[in-house]
C-alpha atoms as a PDB file:
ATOM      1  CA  UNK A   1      12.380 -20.501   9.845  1.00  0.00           C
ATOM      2  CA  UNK A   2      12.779 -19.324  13.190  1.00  0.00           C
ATOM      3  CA  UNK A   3      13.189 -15.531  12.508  1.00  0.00           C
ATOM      4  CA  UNK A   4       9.997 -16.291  10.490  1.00  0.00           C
ATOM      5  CA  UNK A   5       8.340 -17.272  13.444  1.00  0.00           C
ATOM      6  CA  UNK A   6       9.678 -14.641  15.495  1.00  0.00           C
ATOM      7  CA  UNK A   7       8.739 -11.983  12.853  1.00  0.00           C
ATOM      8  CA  UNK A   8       4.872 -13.342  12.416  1.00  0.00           C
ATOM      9  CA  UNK A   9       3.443 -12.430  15.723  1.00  0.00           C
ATOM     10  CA  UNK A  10       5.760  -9.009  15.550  1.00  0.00           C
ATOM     11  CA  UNK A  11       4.292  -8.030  12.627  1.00  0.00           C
ATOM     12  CA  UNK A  12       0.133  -9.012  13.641  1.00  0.00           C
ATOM     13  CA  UNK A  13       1.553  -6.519  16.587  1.00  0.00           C
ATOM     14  CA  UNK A  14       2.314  -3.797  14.116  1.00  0.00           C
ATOM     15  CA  UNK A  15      -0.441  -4.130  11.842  1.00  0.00           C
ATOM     16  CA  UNK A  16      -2.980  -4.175  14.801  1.00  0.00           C
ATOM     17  CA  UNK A  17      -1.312  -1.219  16.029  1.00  0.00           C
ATOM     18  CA  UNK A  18      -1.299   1.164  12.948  1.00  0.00           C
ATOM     19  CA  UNK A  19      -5.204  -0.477  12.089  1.00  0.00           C
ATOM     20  CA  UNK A  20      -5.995   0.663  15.938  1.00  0.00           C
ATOM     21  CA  UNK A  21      -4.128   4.320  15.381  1.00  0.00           C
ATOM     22  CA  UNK A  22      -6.173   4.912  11.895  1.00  0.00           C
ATOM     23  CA  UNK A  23      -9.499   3.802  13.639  1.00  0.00           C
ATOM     24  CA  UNK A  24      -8.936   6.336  16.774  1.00  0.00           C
ATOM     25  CA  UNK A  25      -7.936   8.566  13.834  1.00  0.00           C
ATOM     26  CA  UNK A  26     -11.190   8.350  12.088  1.00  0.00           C
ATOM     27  CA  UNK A  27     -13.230   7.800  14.919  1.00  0.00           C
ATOM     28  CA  UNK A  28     -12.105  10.938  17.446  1.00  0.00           C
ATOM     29  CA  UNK A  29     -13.236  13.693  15.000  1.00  0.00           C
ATOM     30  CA  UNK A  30     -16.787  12.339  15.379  1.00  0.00           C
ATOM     31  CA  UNK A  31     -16.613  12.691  19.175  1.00  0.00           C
ATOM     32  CA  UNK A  32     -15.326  16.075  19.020  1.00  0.00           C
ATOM     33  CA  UNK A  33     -18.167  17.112  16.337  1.00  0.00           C
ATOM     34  CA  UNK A  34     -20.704  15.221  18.742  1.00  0.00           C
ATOM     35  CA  UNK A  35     -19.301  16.911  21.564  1.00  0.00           C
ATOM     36  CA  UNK A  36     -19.675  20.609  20.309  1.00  0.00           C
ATOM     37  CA  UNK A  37     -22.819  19.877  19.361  1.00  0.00           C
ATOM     38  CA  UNK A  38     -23.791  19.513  22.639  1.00  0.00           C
END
């Protein structure tokens, strides 16, 4: 139960990290397109 505990908040940690790196991965080719345009 403890190593349940201490796995819980390491794993929200991971999963908010990879969502974070797939939204900067979708999200920076529209910045670079927006910023050629200009």
């Amino acid at each position: 139960d403890l190593l349940s505990q201490m796995l819980e908040p390491l794993m929200m940690v991971v999963i908010g990290s990879l969502i974070g790196i797939i939204m900067m991965g979708m999200y920076l080719p529209i910045f670079n397109m927006g910023s050629v345009i200009q």
